[in-house]
Protein backbone atom coordinates (compact mmCIF):
# COMPACT_ATOMS: atom_id res chain seq x y z
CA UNK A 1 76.22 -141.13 -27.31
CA UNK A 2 74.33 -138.08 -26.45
CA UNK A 3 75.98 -135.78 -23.64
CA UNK A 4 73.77 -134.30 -21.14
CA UNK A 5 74.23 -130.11 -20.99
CA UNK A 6 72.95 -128.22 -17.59
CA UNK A 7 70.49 -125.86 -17.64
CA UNK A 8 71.21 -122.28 -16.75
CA UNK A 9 69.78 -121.06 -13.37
CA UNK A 10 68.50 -117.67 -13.82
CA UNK A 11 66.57 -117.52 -10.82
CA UNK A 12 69.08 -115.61 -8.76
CA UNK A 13 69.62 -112.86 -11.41
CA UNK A 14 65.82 -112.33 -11.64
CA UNK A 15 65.84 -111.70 -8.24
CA UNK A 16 68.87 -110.12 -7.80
CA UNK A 17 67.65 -107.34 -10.37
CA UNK A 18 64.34 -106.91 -8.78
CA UNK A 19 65.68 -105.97 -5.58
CA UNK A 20 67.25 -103.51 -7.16
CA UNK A 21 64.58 -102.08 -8.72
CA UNK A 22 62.71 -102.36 -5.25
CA UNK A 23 65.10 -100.31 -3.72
CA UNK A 24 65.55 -97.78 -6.10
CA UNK A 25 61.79 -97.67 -6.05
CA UNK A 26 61.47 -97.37 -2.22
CA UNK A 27 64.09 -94.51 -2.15
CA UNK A 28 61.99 -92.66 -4.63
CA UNK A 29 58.98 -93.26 -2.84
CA UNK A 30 61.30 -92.22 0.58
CA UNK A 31 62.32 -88.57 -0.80
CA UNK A 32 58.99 -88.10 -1.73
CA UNK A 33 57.15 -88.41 1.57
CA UNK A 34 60.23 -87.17 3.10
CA UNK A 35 60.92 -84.20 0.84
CA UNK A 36 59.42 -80.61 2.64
CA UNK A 37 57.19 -78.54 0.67
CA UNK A 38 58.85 -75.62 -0.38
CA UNK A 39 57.83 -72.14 -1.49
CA UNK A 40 59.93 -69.62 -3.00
CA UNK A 41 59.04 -66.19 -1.97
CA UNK A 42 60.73 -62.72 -2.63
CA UNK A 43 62.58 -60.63 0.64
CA UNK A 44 60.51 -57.73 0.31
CA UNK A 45 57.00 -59.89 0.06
CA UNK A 46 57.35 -60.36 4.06
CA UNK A 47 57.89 -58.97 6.78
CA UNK A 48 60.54 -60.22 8.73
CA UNK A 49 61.21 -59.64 13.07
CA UNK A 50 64.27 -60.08 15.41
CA UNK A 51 63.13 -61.96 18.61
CA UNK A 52 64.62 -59.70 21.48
CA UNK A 53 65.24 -60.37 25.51
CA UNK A 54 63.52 -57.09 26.90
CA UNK A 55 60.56 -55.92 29.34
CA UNK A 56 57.38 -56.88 28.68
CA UNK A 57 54.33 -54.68 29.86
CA UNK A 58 51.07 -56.49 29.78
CA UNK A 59 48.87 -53.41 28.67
CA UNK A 60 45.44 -52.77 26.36
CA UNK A 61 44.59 -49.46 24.62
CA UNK A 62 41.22 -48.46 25.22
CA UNK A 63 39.09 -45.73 23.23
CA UNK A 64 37.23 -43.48 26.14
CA UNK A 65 35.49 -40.14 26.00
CA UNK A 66 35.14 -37.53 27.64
CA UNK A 67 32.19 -36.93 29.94
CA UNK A 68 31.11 -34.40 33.28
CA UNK A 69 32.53 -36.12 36.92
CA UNK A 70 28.99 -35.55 38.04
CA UNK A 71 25.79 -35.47 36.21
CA UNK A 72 21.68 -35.91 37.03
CA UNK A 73 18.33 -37.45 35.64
CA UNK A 74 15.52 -34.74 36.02
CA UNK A 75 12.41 -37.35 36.17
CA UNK A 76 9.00 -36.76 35.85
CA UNK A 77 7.19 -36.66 39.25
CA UNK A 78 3.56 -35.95 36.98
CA UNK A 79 2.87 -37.51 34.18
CA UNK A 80 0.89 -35.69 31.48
CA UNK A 81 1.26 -34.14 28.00
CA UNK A 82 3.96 -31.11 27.04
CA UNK A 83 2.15 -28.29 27.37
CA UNK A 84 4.75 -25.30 27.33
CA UNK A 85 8.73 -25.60 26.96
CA UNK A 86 10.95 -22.81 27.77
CA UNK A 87 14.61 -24.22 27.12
CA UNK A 88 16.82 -26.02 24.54
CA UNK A 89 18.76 -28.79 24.81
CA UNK A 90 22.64 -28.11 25.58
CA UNK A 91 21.65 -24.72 27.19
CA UNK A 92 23.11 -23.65 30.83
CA UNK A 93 20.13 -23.83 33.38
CA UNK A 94 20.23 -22.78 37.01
CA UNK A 95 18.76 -24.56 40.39
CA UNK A 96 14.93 -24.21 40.00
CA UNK A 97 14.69 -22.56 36.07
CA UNK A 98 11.71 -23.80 34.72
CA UNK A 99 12.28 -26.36 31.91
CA UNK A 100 9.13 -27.62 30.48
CA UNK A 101 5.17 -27.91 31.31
CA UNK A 102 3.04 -31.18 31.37
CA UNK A 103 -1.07 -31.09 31.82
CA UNK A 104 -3.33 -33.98 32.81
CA UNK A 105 -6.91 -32.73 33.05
CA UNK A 106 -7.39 -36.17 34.91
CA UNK A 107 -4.95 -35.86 37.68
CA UNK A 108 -5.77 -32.02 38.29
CA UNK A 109 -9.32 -32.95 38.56
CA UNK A 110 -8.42 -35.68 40.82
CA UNK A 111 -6.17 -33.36 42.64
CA UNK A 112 -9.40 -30.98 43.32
CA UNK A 113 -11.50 -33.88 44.68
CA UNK A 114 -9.29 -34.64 47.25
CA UNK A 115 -8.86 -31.10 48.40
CA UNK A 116 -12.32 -31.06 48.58
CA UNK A 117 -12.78 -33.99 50.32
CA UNK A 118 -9.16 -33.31 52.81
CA UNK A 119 -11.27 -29.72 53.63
CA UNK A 120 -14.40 -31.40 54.34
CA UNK A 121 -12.65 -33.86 56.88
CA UNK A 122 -10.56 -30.40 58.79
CA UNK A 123 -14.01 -29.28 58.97
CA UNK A 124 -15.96 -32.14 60.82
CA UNK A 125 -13.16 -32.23 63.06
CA UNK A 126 -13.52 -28.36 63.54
CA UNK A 127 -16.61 -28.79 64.73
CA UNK A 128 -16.19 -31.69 66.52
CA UNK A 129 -13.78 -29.82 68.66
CA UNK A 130 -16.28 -27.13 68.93
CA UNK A 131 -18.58 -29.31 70.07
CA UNK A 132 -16.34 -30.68 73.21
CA UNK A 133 -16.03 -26.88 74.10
CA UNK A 134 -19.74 -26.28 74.61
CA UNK A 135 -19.99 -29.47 76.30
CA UNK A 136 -17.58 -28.09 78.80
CA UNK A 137 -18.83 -25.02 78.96
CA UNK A 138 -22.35 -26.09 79.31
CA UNK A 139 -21.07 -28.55 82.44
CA UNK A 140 -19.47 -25.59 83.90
CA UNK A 141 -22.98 -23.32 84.03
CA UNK A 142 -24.61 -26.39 85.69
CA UNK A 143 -21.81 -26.76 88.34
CA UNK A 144 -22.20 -22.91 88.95
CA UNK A 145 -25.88 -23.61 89.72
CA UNK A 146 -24.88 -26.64 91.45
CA UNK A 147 -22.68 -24.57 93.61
CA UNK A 148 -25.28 -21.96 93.97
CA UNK A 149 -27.78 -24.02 95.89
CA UNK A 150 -24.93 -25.94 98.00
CA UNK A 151 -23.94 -22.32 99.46
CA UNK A 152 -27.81 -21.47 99.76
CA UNK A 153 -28.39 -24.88 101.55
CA UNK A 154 -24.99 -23.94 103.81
CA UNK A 155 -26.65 -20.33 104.98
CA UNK A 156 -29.96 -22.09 105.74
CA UNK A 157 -27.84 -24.50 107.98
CA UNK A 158 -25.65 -21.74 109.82
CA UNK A 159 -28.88 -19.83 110.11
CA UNK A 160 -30.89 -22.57 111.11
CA UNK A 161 -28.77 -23.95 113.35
CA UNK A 162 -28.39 -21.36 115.74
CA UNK A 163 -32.50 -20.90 115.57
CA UNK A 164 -32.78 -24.72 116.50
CA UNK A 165 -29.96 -23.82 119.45
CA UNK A 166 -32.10 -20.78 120.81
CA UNK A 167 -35.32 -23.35 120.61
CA UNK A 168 -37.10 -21.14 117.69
CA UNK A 169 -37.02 -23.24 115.17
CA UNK A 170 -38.78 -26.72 115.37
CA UNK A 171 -36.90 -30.55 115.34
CA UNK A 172 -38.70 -31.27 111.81
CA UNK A 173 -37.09 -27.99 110.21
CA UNK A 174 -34.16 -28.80 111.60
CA UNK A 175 -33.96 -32.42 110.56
CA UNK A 176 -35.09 -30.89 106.79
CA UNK A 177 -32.56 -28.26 106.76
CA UNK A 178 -29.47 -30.49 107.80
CA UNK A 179 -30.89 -33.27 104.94
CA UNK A 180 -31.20 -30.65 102.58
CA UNK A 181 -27.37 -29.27 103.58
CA UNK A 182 -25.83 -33.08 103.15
CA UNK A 183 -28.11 -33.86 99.60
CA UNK A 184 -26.61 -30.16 98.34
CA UNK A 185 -23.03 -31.05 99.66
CA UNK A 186 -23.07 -34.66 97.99
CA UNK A 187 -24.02 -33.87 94.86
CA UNK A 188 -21.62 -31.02 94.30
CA UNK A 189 -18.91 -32.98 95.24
CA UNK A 190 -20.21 -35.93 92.46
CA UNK A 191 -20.55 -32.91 90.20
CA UNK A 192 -17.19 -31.29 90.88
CA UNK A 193 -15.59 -35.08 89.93
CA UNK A 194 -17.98 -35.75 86.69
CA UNK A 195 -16.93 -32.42 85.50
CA UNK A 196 -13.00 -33.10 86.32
CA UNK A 197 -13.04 -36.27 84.72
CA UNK A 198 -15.32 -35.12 81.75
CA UNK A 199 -12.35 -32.30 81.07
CA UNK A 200 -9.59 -34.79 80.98
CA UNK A 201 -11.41 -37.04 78.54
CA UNK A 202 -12.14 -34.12 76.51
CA UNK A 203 -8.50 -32.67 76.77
CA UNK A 204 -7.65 -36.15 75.24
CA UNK A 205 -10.38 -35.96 72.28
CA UNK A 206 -9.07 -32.18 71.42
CA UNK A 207 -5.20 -33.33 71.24
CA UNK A 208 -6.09 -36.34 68.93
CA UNK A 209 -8.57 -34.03 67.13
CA UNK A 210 -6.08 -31.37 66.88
CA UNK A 211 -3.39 -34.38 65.35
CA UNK A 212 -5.68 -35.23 63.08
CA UNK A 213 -6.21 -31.70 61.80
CA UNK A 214 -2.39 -31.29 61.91
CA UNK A 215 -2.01 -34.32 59.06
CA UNK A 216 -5.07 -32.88 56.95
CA UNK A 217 -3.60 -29.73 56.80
CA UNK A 218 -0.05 -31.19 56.25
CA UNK A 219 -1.55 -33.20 53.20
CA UNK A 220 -3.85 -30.48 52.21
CA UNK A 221 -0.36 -28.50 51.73
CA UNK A 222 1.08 -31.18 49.90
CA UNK A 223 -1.91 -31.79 47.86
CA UNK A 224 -1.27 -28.22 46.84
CA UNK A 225 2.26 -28.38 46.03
CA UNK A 226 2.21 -31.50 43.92
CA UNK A 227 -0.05 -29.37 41.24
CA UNK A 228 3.26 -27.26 40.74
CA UNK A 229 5.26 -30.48 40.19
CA UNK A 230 3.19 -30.42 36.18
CA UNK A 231 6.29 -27.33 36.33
CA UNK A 232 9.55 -29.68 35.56
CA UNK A 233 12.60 -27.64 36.82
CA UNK A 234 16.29 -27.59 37.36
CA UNK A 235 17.13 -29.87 40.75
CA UNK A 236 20.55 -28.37 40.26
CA UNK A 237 22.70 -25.62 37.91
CA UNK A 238 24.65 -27.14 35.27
CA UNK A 239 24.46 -27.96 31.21
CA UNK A 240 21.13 -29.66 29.91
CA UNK A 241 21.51 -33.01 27.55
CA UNK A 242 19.24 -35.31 26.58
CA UNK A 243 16.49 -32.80 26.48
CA UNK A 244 13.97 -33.63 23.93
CA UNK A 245 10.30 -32.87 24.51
CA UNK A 246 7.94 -31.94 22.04
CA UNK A 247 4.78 -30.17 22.39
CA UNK A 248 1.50 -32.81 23.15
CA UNK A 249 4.18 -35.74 23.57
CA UNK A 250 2.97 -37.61 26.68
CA UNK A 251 5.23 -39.00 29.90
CA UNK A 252 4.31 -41.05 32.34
CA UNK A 253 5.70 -40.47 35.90
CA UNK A 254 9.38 -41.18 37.11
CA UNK A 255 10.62 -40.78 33.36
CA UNK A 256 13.79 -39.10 32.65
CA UNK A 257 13.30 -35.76 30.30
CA UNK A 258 16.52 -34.54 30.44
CA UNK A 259 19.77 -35.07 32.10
CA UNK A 260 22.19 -32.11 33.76
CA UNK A 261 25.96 -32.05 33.34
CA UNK A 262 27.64 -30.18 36.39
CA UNK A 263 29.95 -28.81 34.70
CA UNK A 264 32.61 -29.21 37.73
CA UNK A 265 35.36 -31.82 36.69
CA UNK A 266 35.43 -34.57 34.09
CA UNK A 267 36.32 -38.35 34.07
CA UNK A 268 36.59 -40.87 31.00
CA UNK A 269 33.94 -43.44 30.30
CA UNK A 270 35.48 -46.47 28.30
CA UNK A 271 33.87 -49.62 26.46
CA UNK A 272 36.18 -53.06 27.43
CA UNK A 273 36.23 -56.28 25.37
CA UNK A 274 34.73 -58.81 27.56
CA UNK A 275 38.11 -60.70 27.57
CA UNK A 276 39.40 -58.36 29.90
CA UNK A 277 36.52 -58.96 32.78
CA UNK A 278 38.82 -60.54 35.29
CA UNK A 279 42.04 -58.24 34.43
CA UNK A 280 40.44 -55.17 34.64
CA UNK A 281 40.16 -54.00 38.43
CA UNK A 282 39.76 -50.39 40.39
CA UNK A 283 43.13 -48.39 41.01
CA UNK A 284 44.79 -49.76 37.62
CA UNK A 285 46.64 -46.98 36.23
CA UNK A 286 46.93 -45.62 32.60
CA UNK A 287 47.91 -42.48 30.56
CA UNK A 288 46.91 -40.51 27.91
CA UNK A 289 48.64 -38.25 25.34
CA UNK A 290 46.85 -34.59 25.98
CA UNK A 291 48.44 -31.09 24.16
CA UNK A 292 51.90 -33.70 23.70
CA UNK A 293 51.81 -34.30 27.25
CA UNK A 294 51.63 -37.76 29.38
CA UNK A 295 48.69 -37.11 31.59
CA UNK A 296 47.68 -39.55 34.51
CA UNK A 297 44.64 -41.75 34.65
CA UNK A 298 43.22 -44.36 37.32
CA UNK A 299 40.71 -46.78 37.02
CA UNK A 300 37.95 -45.75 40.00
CA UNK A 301 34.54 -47.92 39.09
CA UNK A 302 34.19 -50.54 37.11
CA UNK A 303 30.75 -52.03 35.51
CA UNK A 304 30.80 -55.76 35.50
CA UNK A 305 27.64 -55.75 33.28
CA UNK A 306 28.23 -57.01 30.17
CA UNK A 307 26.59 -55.50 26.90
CA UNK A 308 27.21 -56.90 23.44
CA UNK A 309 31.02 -58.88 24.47
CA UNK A 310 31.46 -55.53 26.10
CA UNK A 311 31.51 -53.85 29.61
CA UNK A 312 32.43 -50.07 30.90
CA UNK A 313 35.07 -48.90 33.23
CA UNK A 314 35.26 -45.05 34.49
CA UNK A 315 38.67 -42.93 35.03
CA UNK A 316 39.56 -40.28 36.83
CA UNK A 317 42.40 -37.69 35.74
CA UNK A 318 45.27 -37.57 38.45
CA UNK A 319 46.32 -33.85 37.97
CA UNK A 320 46.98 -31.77 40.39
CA UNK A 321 45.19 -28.94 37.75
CA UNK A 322 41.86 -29.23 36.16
CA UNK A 323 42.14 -30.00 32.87
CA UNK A 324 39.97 -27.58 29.66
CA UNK A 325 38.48 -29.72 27.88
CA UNK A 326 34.62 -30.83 26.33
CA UNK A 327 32.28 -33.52 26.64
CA UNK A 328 32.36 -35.84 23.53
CA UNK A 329 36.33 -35.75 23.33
CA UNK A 330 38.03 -38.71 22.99
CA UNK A 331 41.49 -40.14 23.85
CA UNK A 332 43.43 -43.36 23.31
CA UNK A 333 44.05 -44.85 27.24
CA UNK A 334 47.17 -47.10 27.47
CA UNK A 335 45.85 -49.02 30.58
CA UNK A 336 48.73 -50.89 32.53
CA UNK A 337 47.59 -54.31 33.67
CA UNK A 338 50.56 -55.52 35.49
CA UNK A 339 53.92 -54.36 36.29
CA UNK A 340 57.10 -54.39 33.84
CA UNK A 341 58.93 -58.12 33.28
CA UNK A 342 61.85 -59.01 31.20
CA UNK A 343 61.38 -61.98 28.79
CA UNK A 344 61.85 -62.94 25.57
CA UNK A 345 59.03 -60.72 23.02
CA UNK A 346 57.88 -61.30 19.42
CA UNK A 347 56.65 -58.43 17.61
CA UNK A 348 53.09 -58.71 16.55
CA UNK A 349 51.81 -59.62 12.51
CA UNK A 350 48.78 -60.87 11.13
CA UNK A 351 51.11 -64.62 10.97
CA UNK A 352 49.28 -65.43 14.57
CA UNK A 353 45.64 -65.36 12.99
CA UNK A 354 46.74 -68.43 10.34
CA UNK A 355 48.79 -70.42 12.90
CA UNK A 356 47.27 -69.48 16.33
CA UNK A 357 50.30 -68.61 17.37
CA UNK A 358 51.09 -72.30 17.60
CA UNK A 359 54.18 -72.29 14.85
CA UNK A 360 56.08 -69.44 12.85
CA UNK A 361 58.81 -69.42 9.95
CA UNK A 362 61.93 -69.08 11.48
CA UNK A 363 64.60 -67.53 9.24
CA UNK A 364 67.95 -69.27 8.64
CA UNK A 365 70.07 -67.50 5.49
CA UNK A 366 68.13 -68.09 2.47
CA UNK A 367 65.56 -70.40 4.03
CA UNK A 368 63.00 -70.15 6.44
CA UNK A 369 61.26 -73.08 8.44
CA UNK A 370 58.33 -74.01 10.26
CA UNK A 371 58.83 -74.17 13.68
CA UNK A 372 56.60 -74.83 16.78
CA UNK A 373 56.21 -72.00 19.10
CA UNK A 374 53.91 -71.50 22.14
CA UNK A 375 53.07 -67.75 22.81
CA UNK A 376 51.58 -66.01 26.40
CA UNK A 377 50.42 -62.86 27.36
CA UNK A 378 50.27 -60.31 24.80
CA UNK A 379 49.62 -56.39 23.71
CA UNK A 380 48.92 -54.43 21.21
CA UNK A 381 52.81 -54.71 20.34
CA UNK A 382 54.64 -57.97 21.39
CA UNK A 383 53.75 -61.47 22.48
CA UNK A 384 55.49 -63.19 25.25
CA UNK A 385 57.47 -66.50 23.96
CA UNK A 386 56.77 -69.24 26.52
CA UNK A 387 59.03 -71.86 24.27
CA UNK A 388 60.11 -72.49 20.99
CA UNK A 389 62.20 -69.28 20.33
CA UNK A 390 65.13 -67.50 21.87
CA UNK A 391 66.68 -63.69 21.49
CA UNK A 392 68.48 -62.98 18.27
CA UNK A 393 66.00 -65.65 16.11
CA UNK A 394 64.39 -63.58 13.01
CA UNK A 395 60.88 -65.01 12.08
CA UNK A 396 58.84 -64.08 9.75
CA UNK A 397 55.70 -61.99 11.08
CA UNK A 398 53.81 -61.38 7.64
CA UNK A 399 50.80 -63.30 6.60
CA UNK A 400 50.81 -66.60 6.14
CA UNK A 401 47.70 -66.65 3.99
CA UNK A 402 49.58 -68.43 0.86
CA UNK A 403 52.26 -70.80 3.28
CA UNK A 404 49.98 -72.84 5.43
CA UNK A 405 50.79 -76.15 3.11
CA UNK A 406 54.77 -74.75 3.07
CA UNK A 407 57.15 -76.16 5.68
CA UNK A 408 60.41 -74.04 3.97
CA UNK A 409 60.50 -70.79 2.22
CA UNK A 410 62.96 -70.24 0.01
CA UNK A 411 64.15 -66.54 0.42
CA UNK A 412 64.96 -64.70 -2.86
């Protein structure tokens, strides 16, 4: 009789040797997502920075030059074409030198016509006035004749009258000569008024006459002196710039020719980045190094207009000496924008333009390892660590052109 033999089960050793190989699987798969990248790199390849606790200045360094405190635009009052030009540019000129000669036939002919036509008008009213005179004067012979037969009428009534008393003369004379007496009397009196009244309205038409001739002959002498303004000269002494004319080359009128430097004090013109619009104000202070000397400057205008991402400022020295020195110099400004703080600083490297300042390598023995960071203000030295670093950390401040796949560095 046959005996029945069990089958082996080797279900559970299958399985128990495929988790196993699951596992071992899973933990290589584990330390490879899990493993950092690392880099090695050699010491003297980077740079590398101490984090410090010290005083932070928030300041820029600006590039300014030199230029006069005070300067002027000499503009063309005539237009016309260069006809004569007795200076060169960068020469010293003095109030009212002569600098250059324009022509324009058409404005000097023009100019003629209206004198022509401004004499023409002073001499209608000439003779207008001239006119009211022998008006008067003719009333006043015809009052004297008026006058004349009142005091001839008068005699014939004094004379009369006494006749007519002593019964010589006859009613009817009598009657004629006292008619004659009151028609004489009346109409010298109407006379005497006309003529008053005929003065005063005269005496009125010779002051407004004698206006009007007062504003021909003001314009007739201003007529006259704008044919000398074809002469451009000096408004005031100083250094010429900008002076460029050449003979037959044309301006039209209120164009600058030329510009005059007084040469009395000097201030510094600089060109700001844009970024600096709203920390940039009047009264800021600043220095500059001059003959290995600290010398004083203070912001006194700023130009809010913006030119190419930049705008201008102006500074005064703050020396109790003038200082010697020429237009076209130039000096490095360090411009304070805020008072001194204490905080924790990171010296500046080109690592903040491949990590925008958002993570650096933070060095630990051997290694160094990414770490997040968030940065603040900054200057041409040091940032200002908001978090992510403390005094005494060393970070790498090099470029991080080749590491920005590289979470450790290993330091050789």
């Amino acid at each position: 009789m046959d005996t029945i033999i069990p089958r082996k089960n080797n279900k559970k050793k299958y399985l128990t040797v495929g988790l196993i190989i699951f596992l071992v699987l899973a933990y290589f798969v584990f330390l490879a997502f899990t493993k950092k990248t690392s880099l090695n790199v050699t010491r003297n390849e980077i740079a590398i920075k101490t984090v410090q606790n010290d005083f932070f200045e928030d300041f820029i360094v600006l590039q300014a030059r030199v230029e006069p405190l005070n300067s002027i635009l000499v503009n063309i009052i005539e237009g016309g074409a260069v006809q004569e030009i007795y200076v060169e540019n960068g020469d010293k000129v003095i109030q009212g030198q002569a600098l250059v000669r324009l022509y324009n036939p058409n404005t000097e002919l023009n100019y003629m016509q209206q004198e022509t036509a401004i004499i023409e008008q002073i001499n209608n009213l000439n003779k207008a006035k001239l006119d009211l005179r022998n008006q008067e004067l003719n009333l006043a012979k015809d009052l004297v004749s008026i006058e004349h037969d009142y005091l001839d009428a008068k005699n014939s009534f004094d004379l009369n009258k006494k006749l007519f008393e002593q019964e010589i003369l006859s009613k009817n004379d009598w009657d004629k000569t006292i008619e004659n007496y009151r028609f004489q009397k009346e109409r010298m009196n109407i006379i005497k008024q006309s003529v008053s009244k005929e003065k005063q309205a005269n005496q009125i038409q010779i002051g407004q006459l004698n206006q009007s001739i007062a504003i021909m002959d003001k314009s007739l002498t201003i007529l006259r002196s704008n044919k000398k303004n074809f002469l451009v000269t000096a408004p005031l002494s100083g250094r010429l710039s900008s002076f460029e004319p050449i003979l037959g080359k044309s301006y039209k009128q209120g164009e600058s020719v030329a510009k005059i430097d007084v040469m009395k004090g000097y201030k510094l013109i600089a060109d700001v980045d844009e970024f600096y619009l709203d920390k940039v104000a009047i009264g800021q202070k600043g220095t500059i190094d001059y003959q290995n000397k600290k010398i004083a400057v203070q912001i006194t205008k700023v130009i809010q207009e913006v030119k190419a991402g930049r705008f201008q400022v102006e500074l005064n020295f703050e020396t109790p000496t003038e200082l010697v020195l020429q237009q076209g110099l130039s000096f490095g400004v360090r411009l304070n924008l805020s008072e001194k703080t204490k905080t924790t600083l990171l010296s500046k490297g080109s690592f903040s333009q491949d990590t925008s300042g958002k993570w650096i390598f933070v060095v630990n023995g051997n290694k160094a390892e990414r770490r997040a960071i968030k940065l603040g203000r900054e200057n041409p030295l040091y940032f200002e660590v908001i978090s992510g670093l403390k005094s005494g950390d060393k970070v790498i401040t090099s470029s991080y052109k080749d590491y920005k796949e590289v979470e450790v560095l290993n330091l050789q």
